[in-house]
N, C-alpha and C. Protein backbone atom coordinates (compact mmCIF):
# COMPACT_ATOMS: atom_id res chain seq x y z
N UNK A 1 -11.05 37.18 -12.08
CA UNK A 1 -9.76 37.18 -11.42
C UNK A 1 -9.56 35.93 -10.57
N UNK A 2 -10.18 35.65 -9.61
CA UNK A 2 -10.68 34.17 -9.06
C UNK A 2 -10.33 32.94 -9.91
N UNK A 3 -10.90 33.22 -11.07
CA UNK A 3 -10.58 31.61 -12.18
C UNK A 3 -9.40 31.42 -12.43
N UNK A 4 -8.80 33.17 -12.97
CA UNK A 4 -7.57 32.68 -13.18
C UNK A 4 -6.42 32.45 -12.07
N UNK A 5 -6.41 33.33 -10.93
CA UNK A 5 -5.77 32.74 -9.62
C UNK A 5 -5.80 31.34 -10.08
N UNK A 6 -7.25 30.76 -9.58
CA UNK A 6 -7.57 29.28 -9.55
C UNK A 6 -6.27 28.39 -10.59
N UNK A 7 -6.90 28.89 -11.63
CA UNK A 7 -6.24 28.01 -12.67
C UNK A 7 -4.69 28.08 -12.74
N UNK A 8 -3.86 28.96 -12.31
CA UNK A 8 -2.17 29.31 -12.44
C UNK A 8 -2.16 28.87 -11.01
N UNK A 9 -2.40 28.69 -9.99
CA UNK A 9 -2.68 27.69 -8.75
C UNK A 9 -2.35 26.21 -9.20
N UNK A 10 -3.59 25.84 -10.02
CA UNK A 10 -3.30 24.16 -10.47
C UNK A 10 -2.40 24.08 -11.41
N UNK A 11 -2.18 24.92 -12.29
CA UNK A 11 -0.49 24.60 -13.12
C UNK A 11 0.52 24.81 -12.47
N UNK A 12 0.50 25.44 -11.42
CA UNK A 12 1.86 25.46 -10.70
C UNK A 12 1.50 24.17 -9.61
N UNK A 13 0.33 23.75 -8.98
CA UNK A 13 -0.12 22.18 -8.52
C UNK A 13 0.36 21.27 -9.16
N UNK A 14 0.34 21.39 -10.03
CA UNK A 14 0.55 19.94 -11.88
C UNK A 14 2.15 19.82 -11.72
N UNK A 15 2.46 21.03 -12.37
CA UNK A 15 4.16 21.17 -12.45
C UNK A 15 5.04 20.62 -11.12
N UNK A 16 4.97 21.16 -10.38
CA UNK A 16 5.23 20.75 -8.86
C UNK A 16 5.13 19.29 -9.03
N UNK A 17 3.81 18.51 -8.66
CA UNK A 17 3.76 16.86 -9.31
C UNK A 17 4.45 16.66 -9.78
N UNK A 18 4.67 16.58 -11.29
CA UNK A 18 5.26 16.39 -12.35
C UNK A 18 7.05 16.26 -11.30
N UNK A 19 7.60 17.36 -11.23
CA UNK A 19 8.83 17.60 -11.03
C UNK A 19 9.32 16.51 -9.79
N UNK A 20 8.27 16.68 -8.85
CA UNK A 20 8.54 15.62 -7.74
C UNK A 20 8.79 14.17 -8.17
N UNK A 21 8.01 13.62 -8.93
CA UNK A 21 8.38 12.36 -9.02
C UNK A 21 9.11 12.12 -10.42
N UNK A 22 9.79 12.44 -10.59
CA UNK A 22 11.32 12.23 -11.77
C UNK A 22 12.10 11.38 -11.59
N UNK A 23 12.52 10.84 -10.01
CA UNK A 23 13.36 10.09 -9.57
C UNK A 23 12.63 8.99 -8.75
N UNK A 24 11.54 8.86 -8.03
CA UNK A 24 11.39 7.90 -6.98
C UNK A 24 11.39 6.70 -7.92
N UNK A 25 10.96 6.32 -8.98
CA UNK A 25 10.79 4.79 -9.13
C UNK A 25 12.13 4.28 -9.78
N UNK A 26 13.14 5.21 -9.81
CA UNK A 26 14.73 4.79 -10.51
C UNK A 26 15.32 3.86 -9.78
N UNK A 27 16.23 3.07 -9.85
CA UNK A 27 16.67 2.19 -9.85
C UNK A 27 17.60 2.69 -8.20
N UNK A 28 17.58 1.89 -7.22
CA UNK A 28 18.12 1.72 -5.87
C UNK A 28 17.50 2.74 -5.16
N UNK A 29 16.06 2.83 -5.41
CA UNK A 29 15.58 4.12 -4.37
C UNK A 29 14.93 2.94 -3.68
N UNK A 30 14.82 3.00 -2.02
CA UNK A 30 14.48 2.80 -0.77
C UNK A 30 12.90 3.34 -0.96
N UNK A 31 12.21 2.01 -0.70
CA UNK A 31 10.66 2.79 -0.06
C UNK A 31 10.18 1.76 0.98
N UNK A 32 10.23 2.82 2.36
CA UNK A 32 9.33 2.50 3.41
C UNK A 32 7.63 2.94 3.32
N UNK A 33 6.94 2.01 4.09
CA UNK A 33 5.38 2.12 3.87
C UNK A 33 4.96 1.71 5.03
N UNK A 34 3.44 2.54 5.21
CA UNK A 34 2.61 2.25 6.45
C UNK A 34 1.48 1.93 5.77
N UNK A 35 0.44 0.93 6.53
CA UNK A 35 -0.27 0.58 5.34
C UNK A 35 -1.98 0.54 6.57
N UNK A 36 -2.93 0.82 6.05
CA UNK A 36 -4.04 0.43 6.57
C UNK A 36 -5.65 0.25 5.82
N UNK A 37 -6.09 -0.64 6.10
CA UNK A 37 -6.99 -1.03 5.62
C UNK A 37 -9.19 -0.71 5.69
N UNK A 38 -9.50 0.28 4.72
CA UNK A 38 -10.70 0.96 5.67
C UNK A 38 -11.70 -0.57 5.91
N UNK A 39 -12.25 -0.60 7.10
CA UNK A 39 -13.57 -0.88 7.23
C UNK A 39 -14.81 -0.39 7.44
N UNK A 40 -15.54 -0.34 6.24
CA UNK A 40 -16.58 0.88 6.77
C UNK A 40 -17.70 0.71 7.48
N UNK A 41 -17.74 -0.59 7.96
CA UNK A 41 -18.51 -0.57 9.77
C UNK A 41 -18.18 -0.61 10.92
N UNK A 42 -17.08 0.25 11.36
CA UNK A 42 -16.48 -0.15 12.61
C UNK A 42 -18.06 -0.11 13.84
N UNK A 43 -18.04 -1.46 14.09
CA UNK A 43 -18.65 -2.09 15.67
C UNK A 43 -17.80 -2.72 16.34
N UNK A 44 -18.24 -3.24 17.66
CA UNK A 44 -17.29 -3.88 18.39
C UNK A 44 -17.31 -5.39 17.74
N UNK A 45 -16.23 -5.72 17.54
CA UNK A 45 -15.40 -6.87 17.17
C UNK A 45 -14.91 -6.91 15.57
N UNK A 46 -15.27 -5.28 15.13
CA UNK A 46 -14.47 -5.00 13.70
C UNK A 46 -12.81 -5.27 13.59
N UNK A 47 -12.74 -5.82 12.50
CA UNK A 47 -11.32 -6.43 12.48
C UNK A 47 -10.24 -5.27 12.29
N UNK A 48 -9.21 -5.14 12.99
CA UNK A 48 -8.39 -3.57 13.06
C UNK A 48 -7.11 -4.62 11.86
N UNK A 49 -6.68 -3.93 11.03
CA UNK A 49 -5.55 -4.26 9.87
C UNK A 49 -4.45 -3.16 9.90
N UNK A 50 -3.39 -3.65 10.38
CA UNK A 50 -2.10 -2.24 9.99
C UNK A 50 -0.90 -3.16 9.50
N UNK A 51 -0.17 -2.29 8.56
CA UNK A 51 1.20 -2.96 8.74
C UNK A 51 2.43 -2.13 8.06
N UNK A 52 3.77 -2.47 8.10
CA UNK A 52 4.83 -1.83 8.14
C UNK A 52 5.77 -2.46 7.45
N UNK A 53 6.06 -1.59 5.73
CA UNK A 53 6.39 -2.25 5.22
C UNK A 53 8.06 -1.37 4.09
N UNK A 54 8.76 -2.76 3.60
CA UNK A 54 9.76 -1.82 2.53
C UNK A 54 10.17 -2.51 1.29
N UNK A 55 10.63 -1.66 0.69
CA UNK A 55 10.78 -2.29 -0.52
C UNK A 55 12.32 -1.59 -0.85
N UNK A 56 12.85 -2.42 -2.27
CA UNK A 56 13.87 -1.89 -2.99
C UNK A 56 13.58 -1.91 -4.66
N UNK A 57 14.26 -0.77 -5.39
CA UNK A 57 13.66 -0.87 -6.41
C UNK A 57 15.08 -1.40 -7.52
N UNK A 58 14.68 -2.66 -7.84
CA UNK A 58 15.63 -3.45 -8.34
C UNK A 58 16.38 -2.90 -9.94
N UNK A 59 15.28 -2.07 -10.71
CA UNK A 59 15.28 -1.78 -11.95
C UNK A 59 14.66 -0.19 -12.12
N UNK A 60 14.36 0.47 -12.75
CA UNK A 60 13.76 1.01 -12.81
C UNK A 60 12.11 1.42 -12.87
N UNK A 61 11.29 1.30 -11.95
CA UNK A 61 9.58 0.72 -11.79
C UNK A 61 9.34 -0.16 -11.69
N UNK A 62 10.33 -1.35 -10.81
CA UNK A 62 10.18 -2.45 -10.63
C UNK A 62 10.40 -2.43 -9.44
N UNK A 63 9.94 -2.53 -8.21
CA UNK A 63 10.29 -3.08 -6.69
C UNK A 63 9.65 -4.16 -6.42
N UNK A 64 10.86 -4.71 -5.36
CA UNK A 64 10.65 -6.38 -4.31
C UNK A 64 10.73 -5.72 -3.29
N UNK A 65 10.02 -6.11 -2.27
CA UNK A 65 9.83 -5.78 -0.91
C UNK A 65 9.20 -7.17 0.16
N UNK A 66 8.56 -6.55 1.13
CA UNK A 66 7.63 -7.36 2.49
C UNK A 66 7.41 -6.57 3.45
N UNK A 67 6.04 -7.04 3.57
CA UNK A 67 5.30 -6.34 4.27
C UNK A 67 5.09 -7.09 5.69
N UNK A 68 5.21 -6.45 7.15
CA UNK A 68 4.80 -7.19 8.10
C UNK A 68 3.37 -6.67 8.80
N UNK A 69 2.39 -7.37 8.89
CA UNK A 69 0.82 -7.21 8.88
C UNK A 69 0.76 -7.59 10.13
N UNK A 70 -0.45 -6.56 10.69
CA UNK A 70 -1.19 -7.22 12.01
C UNK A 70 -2.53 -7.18 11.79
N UNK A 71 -3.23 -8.38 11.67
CA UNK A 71 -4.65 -8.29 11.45
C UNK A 71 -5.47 -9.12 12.87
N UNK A 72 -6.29 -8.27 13.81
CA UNK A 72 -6.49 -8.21 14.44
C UNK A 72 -8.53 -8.66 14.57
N UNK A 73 -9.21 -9.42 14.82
CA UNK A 73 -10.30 -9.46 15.12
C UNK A 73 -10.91 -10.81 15.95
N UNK A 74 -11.99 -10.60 16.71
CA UNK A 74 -12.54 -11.20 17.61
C UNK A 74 -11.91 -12.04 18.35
N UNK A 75 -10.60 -11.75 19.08
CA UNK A 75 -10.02 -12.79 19.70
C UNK A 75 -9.18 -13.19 19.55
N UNK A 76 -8.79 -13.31 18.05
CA UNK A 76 -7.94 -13.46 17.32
C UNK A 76 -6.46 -12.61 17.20
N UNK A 77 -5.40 -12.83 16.95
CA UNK A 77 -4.76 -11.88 16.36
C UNK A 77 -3.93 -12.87 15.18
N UNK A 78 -3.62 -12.21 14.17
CA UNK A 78 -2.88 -12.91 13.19
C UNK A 78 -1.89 -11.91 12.88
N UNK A 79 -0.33 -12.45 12.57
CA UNK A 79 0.78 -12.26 11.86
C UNK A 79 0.90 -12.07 10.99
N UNK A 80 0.96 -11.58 10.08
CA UNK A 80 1.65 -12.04 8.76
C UNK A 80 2.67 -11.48 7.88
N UNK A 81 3.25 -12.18 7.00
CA UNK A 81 4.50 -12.29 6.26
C UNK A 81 3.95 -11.53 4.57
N UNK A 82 4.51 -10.97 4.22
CA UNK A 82 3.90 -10.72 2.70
C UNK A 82 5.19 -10.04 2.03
N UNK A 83 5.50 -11.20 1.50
CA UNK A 83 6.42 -10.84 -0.18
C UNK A 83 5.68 -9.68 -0.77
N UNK A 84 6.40 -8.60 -2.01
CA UNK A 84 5.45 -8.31 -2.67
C UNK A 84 6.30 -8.23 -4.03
N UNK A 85 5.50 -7.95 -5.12
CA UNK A 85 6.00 -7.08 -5.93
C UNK A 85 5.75 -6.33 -6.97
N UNK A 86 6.11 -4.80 -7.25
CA UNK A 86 5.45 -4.15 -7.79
C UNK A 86 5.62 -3.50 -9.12
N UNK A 87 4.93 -3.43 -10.15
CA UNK A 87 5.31 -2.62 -11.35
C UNK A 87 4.73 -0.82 -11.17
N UNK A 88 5.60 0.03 -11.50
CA UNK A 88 4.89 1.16 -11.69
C UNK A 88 5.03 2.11 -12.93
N UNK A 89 4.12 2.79 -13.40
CA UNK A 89 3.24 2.78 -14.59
C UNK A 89 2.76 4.57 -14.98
N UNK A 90 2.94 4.88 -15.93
CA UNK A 90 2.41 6.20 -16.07
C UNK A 90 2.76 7.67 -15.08
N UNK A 91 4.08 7.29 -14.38
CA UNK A 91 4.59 7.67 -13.34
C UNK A 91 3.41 7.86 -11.96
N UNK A 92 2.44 7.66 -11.81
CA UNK A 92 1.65 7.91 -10.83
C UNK A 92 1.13 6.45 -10.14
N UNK A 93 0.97 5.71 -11.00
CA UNK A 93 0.08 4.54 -11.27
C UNK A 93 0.91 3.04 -10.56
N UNK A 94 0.93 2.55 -10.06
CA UNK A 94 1.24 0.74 -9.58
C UNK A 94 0.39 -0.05 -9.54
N UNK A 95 0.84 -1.36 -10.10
CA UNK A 95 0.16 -2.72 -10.06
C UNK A 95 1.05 -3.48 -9.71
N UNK A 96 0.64 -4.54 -8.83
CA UNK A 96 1.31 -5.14 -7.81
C UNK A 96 0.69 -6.91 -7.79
N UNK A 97 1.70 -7.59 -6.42
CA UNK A 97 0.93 -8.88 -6.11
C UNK A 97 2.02 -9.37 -4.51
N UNK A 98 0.92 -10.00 -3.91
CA UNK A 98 1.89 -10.34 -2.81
C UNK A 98 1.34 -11.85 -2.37
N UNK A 99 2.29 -12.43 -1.66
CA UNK A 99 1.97 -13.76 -1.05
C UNK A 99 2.13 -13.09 0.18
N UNK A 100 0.92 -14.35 0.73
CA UNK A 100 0.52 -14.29 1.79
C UNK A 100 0.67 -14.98 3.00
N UNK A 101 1.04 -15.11 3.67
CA UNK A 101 1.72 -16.51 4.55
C UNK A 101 1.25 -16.07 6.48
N UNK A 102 0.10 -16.34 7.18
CA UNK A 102 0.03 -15.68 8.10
C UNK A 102 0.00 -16.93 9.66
N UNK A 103 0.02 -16.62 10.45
CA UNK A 103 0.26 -17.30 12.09
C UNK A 103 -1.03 -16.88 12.87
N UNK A 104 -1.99 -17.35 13.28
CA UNK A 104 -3.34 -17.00 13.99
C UNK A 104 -2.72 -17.35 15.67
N UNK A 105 -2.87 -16.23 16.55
CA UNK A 105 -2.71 -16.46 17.81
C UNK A 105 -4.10 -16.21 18.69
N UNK A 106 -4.84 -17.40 18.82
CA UNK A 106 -6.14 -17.39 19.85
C UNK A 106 -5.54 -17.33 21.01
N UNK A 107 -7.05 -17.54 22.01
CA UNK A 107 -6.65 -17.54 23.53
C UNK A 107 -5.79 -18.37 24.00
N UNK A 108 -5.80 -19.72 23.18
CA UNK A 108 -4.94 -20.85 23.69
C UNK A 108 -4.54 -21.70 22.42
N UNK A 109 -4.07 -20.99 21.47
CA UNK A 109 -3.90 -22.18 20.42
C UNK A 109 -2.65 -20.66 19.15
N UNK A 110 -2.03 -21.70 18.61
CA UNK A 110 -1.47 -21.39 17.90
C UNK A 110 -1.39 -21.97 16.14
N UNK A 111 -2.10 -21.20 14.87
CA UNK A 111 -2.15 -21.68 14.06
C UNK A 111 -1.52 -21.28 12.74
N UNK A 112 -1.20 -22.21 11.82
CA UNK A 112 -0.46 -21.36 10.64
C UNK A 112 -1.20 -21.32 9.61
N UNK A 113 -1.40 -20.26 8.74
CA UNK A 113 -2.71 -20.34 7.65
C UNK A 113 -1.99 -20.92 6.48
N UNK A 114 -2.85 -20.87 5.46
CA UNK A 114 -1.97 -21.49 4.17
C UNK A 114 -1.94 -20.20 3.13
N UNK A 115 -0.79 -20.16 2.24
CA UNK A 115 -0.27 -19.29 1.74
C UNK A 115 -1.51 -18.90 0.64
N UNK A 116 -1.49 -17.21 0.52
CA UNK A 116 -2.71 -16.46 -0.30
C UNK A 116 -1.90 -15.65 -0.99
N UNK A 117 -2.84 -15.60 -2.18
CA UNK A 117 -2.11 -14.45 -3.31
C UNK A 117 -3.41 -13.08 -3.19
N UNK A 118 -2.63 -12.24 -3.94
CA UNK A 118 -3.21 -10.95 -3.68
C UNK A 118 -2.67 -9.97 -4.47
N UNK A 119 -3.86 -9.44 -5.60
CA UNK A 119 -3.41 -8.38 -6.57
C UNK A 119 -3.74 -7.31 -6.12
N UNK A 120 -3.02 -6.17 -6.53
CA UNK A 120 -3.66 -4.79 -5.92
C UNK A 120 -3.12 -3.68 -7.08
N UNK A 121 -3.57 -2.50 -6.79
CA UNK A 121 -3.17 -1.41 -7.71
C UNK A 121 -3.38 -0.21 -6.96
N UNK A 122 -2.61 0.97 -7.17
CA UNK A 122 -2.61 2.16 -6.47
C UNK A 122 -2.52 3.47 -7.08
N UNK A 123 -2.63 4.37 -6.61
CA UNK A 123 -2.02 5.83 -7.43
C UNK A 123 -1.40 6.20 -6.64
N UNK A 124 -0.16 7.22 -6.54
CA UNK A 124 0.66 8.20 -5.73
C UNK A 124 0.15 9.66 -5.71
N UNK A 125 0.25 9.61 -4.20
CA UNK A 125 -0.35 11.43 -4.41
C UNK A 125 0.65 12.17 -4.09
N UNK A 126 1.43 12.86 -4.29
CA UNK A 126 2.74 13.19 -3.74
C UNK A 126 2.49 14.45 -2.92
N UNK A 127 2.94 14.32 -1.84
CA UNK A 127 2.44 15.11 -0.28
C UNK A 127 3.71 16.41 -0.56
N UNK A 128 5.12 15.87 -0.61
CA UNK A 128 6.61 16.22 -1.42
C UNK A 128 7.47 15.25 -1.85
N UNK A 129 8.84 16.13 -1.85
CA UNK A 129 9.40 15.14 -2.56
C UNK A 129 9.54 13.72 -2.25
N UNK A 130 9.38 13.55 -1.15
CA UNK A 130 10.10 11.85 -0.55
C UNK A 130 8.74 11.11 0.34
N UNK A 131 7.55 12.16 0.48
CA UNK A 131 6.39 11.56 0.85
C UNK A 131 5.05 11.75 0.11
N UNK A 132 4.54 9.91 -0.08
CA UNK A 132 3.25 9.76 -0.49
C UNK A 132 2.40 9.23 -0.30
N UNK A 133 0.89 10.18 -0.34
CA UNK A 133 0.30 9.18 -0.20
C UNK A 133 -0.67 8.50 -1.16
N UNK A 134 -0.68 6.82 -0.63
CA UNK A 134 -1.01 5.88 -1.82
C UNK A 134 -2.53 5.49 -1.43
N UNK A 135 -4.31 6.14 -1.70
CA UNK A 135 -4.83 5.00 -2.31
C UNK A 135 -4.93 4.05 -3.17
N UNK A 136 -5.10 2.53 -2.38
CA UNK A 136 -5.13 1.12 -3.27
C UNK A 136 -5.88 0.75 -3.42
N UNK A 137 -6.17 -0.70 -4.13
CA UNK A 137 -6.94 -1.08 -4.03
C UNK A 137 -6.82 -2.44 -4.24
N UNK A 138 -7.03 -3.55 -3.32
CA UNK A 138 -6.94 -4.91 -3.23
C UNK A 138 -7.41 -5.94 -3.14
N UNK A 139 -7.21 -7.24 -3.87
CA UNK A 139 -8.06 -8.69 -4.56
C UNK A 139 -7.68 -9.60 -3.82
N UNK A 140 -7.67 -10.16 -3.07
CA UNK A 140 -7.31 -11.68 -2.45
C UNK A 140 -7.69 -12.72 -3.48
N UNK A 141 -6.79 -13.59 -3.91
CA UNK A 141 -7.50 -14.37 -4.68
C UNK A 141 -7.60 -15.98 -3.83
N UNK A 142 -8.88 -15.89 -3.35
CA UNK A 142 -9.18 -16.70 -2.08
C UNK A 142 -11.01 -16.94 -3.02
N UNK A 143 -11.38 -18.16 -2.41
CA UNK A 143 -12.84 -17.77 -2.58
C UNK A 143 -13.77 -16.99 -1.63
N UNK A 144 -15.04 -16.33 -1.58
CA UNK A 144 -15.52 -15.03 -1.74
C UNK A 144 -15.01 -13.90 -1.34
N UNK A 145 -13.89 -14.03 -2.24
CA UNK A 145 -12.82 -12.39 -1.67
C UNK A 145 -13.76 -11.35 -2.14
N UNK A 146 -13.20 -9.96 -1.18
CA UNK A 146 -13.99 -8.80 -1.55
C UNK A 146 -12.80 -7.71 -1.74
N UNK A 147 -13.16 -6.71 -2.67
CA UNK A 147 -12.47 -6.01 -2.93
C UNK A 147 -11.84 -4.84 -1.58
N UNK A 148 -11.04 -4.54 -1.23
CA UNK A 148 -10.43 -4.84 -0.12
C UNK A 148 -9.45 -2.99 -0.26
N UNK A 149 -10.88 -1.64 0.37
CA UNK A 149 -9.59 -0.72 0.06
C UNK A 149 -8.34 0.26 1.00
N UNK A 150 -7.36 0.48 0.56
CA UNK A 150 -6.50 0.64 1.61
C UNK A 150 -5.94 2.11 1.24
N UNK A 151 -5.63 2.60 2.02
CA UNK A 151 -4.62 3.85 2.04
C UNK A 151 -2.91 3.55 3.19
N UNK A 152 -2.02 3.86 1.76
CA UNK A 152 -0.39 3.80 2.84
C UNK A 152 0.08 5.02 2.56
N UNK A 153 0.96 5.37 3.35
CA UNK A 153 1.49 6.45 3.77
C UNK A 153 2.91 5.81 2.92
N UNK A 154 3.60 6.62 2.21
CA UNK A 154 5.16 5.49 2.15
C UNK A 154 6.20 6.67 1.46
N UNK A 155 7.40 6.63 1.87
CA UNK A 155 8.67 7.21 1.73
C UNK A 155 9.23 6.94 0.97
N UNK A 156 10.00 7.43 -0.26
CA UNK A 156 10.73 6.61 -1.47
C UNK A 156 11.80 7.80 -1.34
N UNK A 157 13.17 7.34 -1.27
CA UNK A 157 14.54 7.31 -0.83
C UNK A 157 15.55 7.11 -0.96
């Protein structure tokens, strides 16, 4: 009795999915995003990453957006600017890329970095209809970039 509970549980789990996302990646839906980045050694002077971001969806599974970033460590704080843009795929699925353009504010100095690219890819977990959440996963294409993973929170609207 248990299994089958279980199992008419996850088909009505599945279906639900399914039904929720019919519309978010259509053409003029609004998506706001919160975005953060794990580090899995937080010590003191671990670098803290958040940012706050939106997009529009120009076509159907196609969005342009920008993201505004605060990346935060040892003293440091940096700005940054990030174009993006995204394809989405198998209704669950996105692959993406953003430029990178950031402002370093030290104790006494002000600096501008030089522009970085950056591939990423995600799944949607759909929380309901208009909220999800997205593990990613992200490439700097910089030399010794590391694979880089993130979880956003984001609204499609």
């Amino acid at each position: 009795m248990k299994k089958l509970l279980f199992l008419t549980f996850l088909l009505l789990a599945f279906n639900f999915t399914l039904n929720a996302q019919d519309y978010t990646t259509d053409k003029g839906i609004i998506l706001i995003k919160g975005n953060s980045d794990f580090n899995l050694v937080l010590t003191k002077g671990s670098p803290i990453f958040l940012s706050l971001g939106g997009g529009y969806f120009l076509k159907e599974n196609i969005c342009l957006g920008a993201d505004l970033i605060l990346f935060g460590a040892s003293g440091t704080n940096t700005v940054i600017a990030s174009p993006f843009a995204r394809y989405y795929f198998m209704e669950k699925f996105y692959a993406g890329a953003s430029l990178i353009k950031g402002i370093k504010f030290g104790d006494k100095y002000i600096e501008l970095e030089e522009y970085k690219a950056q591939i990423n890819a995600g799944y949607m977990f759909y929380l309901n209809d208009y909220v999800v959440l997205e593990p990613n996963l992200k490439y700097p294409i910089i030399e010794d970039a590391k694979l880089i993973v993130g979880l956003s929170i984001s609204i499609y609207y």
